[in-house]
PDB file of N, CA and C in Angstrom:
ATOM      1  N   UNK A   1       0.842  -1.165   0.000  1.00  0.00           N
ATOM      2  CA  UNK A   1       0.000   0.000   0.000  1.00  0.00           C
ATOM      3  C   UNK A   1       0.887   1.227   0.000  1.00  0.00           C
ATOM      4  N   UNK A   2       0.712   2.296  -0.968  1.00  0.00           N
ATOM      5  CA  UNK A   2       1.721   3.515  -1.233  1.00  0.00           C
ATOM      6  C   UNK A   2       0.313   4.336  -0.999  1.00  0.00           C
ATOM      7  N   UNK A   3       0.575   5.353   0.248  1.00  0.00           N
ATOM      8  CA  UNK A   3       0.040   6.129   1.063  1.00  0.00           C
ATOM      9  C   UNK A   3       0.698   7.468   0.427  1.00  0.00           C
ATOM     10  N   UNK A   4      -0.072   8.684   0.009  1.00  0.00           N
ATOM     11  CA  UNK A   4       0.509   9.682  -0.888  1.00  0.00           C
ATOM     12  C   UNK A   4       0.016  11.157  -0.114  1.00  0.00           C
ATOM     13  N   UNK A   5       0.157  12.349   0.270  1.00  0.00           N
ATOM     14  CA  UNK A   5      -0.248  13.090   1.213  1.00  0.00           C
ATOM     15  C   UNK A   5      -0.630  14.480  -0.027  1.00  0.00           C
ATOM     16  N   UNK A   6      -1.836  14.781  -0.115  1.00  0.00           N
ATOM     17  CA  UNK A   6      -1.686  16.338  -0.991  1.00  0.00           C
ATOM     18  C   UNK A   6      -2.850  16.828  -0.510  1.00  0.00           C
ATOM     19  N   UNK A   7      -1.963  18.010  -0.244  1.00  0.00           N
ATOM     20  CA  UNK A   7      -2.365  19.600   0.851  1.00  0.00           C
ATOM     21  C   UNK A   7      -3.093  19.840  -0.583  1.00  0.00           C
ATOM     22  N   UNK A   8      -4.905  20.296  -0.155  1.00  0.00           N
ATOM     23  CA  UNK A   8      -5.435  21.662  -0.645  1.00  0.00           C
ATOM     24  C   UNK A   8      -5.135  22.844  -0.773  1.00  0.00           C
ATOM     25  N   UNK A   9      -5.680  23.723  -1.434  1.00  0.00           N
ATOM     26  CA  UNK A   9      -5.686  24.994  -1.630  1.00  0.00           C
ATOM     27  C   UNK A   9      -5.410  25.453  -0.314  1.00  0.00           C
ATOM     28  N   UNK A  10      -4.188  25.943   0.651  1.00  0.00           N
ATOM     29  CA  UNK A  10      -3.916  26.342   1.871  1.00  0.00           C
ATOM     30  C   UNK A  10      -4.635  27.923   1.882  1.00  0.00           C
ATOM     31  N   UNK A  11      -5.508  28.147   3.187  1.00  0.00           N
ATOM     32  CA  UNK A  11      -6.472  29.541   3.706  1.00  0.00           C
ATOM     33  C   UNK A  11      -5.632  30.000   4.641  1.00  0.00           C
ATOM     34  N   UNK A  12      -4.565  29.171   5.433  1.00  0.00           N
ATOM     35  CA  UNK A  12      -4.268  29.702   6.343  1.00  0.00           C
ATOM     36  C   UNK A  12      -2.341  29.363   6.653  1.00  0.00           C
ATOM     37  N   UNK A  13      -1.862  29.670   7.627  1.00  0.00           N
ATOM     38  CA  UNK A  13      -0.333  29.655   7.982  1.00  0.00           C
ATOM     39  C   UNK A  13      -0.195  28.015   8.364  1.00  0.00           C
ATOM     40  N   UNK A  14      -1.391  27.097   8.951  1.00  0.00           N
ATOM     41  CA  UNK A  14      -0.633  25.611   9.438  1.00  0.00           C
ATOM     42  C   UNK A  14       0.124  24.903   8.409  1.00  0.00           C
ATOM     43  N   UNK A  15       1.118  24.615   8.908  1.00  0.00           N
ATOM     44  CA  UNK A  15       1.241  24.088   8.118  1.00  0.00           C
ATOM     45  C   UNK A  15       1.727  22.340   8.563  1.00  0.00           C
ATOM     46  N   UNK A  16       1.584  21.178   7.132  1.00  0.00           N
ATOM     47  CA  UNK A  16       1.640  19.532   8.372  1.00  0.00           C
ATOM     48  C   UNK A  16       3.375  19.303   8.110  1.00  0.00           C
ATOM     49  N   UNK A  17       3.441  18.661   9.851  1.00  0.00           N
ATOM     50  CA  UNK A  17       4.638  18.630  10.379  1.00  0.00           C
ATOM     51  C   UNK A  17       5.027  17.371   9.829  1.00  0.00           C
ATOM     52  N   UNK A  18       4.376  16.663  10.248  1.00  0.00           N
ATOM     53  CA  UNK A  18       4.382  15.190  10.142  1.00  0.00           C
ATOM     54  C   UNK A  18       2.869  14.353   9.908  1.00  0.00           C
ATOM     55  N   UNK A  19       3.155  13.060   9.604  1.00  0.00           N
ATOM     56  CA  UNK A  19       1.872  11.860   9.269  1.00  0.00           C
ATOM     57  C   UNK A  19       2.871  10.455   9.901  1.00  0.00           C
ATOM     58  N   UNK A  20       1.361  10.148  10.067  1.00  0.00           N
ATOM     59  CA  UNK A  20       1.567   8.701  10.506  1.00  0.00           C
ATOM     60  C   UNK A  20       0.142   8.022  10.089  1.00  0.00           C
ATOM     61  N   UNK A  21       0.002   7.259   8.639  1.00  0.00           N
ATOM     62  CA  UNK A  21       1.801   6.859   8.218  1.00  0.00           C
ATOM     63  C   UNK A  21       2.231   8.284   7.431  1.00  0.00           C
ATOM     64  N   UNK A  22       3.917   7.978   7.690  1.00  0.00           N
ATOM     65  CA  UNK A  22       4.815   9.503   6.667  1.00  0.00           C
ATOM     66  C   UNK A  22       4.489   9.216   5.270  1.00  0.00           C
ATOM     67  N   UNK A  23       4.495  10.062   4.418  1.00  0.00           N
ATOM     68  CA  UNK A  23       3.932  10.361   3.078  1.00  0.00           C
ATOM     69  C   UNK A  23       4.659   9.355   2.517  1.00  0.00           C
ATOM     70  N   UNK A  24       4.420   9.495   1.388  1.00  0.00           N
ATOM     71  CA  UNK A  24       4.628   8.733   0.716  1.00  0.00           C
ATOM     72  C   UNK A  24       5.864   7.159   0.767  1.00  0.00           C
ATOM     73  N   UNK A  25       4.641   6.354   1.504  1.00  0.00           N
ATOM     74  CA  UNK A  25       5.403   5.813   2.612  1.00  0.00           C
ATOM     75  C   UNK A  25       4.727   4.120   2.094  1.00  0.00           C
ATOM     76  N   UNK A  26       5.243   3.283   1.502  1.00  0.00           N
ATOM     77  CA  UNK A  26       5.192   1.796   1.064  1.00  0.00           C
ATOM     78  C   UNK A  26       4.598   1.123   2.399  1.00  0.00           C
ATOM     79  N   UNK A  27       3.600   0.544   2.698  1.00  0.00           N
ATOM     80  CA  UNK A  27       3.171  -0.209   3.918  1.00  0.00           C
ATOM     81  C   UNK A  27       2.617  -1.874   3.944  1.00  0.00           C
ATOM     82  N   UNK A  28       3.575  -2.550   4.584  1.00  0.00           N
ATOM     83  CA  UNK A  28       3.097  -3.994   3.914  1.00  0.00           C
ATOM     84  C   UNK A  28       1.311  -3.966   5.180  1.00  0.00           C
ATOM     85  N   UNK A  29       0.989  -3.355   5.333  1.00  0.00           N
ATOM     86  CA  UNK A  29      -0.507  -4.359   6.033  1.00  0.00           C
ATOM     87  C   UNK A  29      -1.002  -2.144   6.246  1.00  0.00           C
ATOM     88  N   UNK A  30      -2.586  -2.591   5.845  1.00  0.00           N
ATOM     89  CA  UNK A  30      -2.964  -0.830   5.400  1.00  0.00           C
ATOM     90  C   UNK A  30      -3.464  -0.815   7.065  1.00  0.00           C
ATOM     91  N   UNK A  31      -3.224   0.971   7.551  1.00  0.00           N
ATOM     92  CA  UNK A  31      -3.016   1.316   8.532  1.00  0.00           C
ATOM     93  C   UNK A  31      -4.203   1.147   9.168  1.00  0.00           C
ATOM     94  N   UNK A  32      -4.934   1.854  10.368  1.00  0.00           N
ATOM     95  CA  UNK A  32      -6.361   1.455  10.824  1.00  0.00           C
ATOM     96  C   UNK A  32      -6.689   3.118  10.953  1.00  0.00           C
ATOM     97  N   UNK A  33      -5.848   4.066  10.761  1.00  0.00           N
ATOM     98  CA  UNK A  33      -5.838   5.665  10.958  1.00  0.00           C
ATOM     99  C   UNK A  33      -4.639   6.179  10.491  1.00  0.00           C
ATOM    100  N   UNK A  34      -5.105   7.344   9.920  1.00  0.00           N
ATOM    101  CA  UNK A  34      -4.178   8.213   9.661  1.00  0.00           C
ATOM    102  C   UNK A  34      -4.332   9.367  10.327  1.00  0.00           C
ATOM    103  N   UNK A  35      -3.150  10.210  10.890  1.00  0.00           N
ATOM    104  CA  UNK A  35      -2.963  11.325  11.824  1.00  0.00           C
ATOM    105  C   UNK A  35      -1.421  12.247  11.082  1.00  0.00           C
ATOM    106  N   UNK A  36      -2.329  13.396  11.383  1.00  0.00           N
ATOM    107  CA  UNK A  36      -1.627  14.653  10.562  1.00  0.00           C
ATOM    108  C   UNK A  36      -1.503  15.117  11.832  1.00  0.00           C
ATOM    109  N   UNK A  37      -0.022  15.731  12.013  1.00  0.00           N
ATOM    110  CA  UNK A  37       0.209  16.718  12.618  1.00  0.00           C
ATOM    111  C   UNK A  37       0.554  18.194  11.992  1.00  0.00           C
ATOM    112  N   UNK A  38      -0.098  19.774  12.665  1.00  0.00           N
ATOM    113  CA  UNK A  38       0.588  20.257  11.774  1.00  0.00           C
ATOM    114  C   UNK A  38       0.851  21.515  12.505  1.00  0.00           C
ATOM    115  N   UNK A  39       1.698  22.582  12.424  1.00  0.00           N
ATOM    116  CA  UNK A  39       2.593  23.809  13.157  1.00  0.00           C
ATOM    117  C   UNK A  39       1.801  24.806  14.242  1.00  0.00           C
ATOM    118  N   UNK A  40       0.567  24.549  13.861  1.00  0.00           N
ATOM    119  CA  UNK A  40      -0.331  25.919  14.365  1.00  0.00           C
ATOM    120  C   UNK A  40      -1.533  25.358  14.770  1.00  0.00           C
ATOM    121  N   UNK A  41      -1.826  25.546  15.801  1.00  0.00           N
ATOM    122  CA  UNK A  41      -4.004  25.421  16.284  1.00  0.00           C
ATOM    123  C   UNK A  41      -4.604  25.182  15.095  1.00  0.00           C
ATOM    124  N   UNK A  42      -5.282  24.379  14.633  1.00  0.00           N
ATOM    125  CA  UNK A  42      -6.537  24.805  13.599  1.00  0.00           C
ATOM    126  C   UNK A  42      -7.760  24.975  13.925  1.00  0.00           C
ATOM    127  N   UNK A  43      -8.841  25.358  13.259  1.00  0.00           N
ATOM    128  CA  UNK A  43      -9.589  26.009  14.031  1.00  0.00           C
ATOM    129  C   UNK A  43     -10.836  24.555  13.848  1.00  0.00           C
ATOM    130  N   UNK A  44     -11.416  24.230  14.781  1.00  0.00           N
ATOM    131  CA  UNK A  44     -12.199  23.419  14.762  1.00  0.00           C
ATOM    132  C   UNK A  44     -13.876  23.626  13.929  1.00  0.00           C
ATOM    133  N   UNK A  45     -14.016  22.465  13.635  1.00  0.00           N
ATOM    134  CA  UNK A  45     -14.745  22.885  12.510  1.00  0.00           C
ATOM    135  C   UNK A  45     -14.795  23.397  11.245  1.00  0.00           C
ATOM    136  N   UNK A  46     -13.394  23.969  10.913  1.00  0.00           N
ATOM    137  CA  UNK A  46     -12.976  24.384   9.105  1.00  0.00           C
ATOM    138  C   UNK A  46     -11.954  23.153   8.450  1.00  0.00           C
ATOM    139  N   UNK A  47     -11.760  21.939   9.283  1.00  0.00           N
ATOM    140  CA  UNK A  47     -10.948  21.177   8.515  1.00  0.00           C
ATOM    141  C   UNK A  47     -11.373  19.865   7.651  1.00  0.00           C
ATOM    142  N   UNK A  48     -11.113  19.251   6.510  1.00  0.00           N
ATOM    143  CA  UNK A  48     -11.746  18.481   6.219  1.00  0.00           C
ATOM    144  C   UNK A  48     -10.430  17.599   5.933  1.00  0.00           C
ATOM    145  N   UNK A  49     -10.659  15.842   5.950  1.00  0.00           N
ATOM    146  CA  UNK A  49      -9.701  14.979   5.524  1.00  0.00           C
ATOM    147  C   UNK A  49     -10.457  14.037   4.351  1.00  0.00           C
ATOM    148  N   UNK A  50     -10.012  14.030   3.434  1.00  0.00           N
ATOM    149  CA  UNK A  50     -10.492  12.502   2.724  1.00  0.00           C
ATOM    150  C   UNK A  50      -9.267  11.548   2.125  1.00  0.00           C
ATOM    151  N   UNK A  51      -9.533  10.562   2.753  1.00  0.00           N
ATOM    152  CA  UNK A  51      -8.730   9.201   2.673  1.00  0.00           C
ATOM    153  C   UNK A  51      -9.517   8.488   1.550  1.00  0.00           C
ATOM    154  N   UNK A  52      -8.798   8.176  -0.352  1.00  0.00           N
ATOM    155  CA  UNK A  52      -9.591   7.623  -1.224  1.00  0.00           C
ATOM    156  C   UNK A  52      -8.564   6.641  -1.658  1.00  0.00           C
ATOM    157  N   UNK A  53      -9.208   6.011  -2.884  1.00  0.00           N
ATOM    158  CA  UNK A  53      -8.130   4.795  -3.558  1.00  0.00           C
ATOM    159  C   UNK A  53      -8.135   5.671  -4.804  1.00  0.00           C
ATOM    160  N   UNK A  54      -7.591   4.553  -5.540  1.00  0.00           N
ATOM    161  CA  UNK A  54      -6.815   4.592  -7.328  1.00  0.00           C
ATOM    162  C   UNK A  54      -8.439   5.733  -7.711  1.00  0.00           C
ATOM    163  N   UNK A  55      -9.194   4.903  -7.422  1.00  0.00           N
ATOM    164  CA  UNK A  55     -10.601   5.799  -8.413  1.00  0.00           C
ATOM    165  C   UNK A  55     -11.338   6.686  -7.704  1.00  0.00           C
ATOM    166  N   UNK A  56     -10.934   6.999  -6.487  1.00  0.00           N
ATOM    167  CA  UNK A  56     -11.211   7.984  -5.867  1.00  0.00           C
ATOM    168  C   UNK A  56     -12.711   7.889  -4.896  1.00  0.00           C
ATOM    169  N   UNK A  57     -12.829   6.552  -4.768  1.00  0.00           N
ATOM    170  CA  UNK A  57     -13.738   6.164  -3.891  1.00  0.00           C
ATOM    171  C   UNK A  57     -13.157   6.470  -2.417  1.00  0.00           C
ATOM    172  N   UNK A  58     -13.718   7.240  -1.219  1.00  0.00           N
ATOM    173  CA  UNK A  58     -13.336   7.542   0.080  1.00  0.00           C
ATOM    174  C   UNK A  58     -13.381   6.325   0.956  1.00  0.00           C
ATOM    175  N   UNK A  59     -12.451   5.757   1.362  1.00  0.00           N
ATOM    176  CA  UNK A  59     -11.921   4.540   2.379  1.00  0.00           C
ATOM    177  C   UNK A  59     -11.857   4.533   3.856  1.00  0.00           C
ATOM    178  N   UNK A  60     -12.300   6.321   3.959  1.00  0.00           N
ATOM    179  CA  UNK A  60     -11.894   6.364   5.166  1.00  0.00           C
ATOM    180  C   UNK A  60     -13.503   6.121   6.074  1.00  0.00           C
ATOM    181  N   UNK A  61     -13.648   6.783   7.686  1.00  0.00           N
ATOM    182  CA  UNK A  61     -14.885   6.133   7.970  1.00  0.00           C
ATOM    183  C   UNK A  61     -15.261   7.692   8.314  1.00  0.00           C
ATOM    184  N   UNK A  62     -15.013   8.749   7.795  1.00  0.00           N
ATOM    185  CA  UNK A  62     -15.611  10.318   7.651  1.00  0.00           C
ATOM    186  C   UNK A  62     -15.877  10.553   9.246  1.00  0.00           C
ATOM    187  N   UNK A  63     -15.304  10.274   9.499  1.00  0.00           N
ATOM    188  CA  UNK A  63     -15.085  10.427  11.699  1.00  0.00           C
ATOM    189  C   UNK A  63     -13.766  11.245  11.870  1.00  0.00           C
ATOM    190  N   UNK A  64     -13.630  12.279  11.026  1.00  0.00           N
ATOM    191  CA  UNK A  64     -12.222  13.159  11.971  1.00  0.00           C
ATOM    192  C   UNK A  64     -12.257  13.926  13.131  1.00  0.00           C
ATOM    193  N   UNK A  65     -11.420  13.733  13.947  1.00  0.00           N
ATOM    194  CA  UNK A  65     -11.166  14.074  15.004  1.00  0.00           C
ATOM    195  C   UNK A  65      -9.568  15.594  15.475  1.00  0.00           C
ATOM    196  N   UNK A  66      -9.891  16.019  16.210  1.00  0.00           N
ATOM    197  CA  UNK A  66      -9.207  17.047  16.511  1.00  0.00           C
ATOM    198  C   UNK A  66      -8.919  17.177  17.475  1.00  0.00           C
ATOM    199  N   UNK A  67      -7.344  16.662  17.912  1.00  0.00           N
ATOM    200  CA  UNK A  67      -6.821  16.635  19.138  1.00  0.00           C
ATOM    201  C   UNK A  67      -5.589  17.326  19.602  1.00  0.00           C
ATOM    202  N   UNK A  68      -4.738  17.306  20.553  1.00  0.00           N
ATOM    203  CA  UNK A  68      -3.609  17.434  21.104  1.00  0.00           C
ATOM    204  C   UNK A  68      -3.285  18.710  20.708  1.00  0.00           C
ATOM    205  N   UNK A  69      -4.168  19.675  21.500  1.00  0.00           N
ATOM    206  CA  UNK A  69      -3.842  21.090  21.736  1.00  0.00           C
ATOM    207  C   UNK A  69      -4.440  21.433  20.400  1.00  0.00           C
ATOM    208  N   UNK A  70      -5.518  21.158  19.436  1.00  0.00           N
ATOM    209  CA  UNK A  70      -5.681  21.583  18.068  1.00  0.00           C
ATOM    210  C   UNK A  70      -5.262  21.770  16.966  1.00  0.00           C
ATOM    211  N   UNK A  71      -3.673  21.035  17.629  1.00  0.00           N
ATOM    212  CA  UNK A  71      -2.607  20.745  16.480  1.00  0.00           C
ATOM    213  C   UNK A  71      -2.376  19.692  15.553  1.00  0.00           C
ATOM    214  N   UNK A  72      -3.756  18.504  15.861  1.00  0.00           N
ATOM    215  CA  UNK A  72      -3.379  17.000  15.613  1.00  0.00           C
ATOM    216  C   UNK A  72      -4.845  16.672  14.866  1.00  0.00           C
ATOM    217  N   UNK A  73      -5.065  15.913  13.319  1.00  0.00           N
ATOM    218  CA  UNK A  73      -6.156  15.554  12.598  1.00  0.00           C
ATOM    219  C   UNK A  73      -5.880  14.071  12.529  1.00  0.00           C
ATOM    220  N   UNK A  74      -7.113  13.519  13.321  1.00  0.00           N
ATOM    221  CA  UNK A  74      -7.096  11.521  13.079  1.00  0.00           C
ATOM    222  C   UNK A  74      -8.250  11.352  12.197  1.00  0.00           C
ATOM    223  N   UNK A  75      -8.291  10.246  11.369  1.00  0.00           N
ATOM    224  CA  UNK A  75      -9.955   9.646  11.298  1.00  0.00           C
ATOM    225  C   UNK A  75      -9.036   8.323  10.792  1.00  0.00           C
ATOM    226  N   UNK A  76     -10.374   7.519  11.203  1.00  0.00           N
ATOM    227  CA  UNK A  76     -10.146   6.239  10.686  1.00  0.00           C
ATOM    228  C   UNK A  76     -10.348   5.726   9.605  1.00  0.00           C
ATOM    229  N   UNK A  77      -9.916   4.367   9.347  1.00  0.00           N
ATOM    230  CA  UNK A  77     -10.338   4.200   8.070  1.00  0.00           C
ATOM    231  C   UNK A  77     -10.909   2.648   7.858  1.00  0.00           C
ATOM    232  N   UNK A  78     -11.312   2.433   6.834  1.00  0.00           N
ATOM    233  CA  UNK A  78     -12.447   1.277   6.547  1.00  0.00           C
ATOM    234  C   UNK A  78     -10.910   0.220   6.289  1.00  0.00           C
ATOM    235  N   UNK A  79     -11.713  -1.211   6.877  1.00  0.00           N
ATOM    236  CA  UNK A  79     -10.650  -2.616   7.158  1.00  0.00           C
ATOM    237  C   UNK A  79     -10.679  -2.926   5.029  1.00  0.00           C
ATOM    238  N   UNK A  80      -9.726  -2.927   5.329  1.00  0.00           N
ATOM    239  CA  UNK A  80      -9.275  -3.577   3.741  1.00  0.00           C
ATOM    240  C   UNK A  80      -9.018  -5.679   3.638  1.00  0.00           C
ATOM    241  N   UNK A  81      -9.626  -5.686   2.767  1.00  0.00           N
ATOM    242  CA  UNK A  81      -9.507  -7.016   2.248  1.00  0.00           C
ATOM    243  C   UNK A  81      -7.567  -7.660   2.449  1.00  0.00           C
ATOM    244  N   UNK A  82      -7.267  -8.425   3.143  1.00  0.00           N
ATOM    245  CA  UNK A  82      -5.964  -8.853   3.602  1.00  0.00           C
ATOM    246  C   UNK A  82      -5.451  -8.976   2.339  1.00  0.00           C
ATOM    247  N   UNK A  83      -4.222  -8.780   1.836  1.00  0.00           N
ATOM    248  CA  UNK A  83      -3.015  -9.122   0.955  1.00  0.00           C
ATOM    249  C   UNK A  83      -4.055  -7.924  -0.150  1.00  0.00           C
ATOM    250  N   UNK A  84      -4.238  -7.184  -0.016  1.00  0.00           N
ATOM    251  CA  UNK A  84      -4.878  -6.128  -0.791  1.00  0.00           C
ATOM    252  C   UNK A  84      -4.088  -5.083  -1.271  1.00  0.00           C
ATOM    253  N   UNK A  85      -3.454  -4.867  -2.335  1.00  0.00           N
ATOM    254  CA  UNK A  85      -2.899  -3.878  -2.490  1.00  0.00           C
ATOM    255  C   UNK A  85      -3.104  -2.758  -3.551  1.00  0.00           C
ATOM    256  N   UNK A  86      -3.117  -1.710  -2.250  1.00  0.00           N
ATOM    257  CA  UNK A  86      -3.841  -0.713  -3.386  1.00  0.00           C
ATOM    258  C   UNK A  86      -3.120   1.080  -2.677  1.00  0.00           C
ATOM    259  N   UNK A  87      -3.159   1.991  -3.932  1.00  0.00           N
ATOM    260  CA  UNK A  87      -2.747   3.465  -3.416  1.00  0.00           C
ATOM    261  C   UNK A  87      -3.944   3.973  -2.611  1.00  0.00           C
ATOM    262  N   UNK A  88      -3.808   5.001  -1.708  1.00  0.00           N
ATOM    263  CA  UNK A  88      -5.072   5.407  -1.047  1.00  0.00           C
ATOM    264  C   UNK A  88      -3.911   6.810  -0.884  1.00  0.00           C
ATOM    265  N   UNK A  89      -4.734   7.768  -1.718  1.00  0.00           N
ATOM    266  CA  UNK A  89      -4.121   9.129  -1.444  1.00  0.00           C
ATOM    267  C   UNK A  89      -5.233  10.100   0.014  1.00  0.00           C
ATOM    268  N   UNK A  90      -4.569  10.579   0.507  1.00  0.00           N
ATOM    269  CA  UNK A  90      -4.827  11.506   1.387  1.00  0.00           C
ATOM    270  C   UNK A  90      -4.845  13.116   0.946  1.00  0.00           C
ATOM    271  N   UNK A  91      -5.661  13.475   1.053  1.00  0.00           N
ATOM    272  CA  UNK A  91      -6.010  15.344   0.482  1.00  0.00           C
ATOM    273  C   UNK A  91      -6.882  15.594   1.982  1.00  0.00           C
ATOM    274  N   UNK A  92      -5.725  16.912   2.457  1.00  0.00           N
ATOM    275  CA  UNK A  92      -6.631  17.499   3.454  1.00  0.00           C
ATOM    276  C   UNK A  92      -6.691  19.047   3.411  1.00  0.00           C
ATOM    277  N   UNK A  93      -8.032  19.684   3.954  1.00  0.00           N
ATOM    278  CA  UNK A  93      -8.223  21.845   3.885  1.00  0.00           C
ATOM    279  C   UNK A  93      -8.245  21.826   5.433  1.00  0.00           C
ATOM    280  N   UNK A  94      -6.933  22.973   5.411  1.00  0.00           N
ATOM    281  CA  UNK A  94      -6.963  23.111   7.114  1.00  0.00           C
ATOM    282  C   UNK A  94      -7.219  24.373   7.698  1.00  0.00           C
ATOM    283  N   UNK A  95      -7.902  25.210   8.186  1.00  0.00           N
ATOM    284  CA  UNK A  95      -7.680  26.454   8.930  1.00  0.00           C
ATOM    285  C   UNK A  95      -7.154  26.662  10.033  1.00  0.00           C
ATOM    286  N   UNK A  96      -5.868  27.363  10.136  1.00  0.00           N
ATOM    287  CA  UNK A  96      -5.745  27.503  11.819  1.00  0.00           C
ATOM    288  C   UNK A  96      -6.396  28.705  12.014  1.00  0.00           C
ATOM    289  N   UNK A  97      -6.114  28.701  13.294  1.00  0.00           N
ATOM    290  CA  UNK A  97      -7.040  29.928  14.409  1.00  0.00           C
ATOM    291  C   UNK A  97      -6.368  31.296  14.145  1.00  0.00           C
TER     292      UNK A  97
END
């Protein structure tokens, strides 16, 4: 699984520090969440994540969460079929405060 990270149209200064998993990042067994960290507060309620595959169907389970001081974006994502291999790009819009 090749996990690929692309920032939207940026509104504001956050900017992401880190991911887990790190971008563009080969994974033998697909993750159960992905978590963005990024420089600045964002403001709750202006951020959106979508986790999709090759055709752009969304994989993830549309449950993001906003934690660790307002600096941190989780959501989970839907169980994949074992020995499954497939790209699932990540596109996220962030506002900080």
């Amino acid at each position: 699984m090749l996990l690929a990270l692309c920032p939207s149209a940026a509104f504001a200064h956050a900017h992401l520090v880190r991911s887990q998993p790190a971008a563009n990042t080969t994974l033998k067994q697909a993750p159960k969440t992905v978590e963005l960290w990024f420089s600045e507060e964002l403001a709750p309620g202006f951020n959106a994540v979508a986790v999709t595959d090759q055709q752009g169907k969304r994989v993830d389970k549309d449950d993001l969460s906003l934690s660790e001081g307002a600096k941190k974006l989780q959501i989970d994502l839907q169980d994949l079929a074992s020995g499954t291999e497939k790209e699932r790009v990540i596109i996220y819009l962030t506002q900080d405060r």
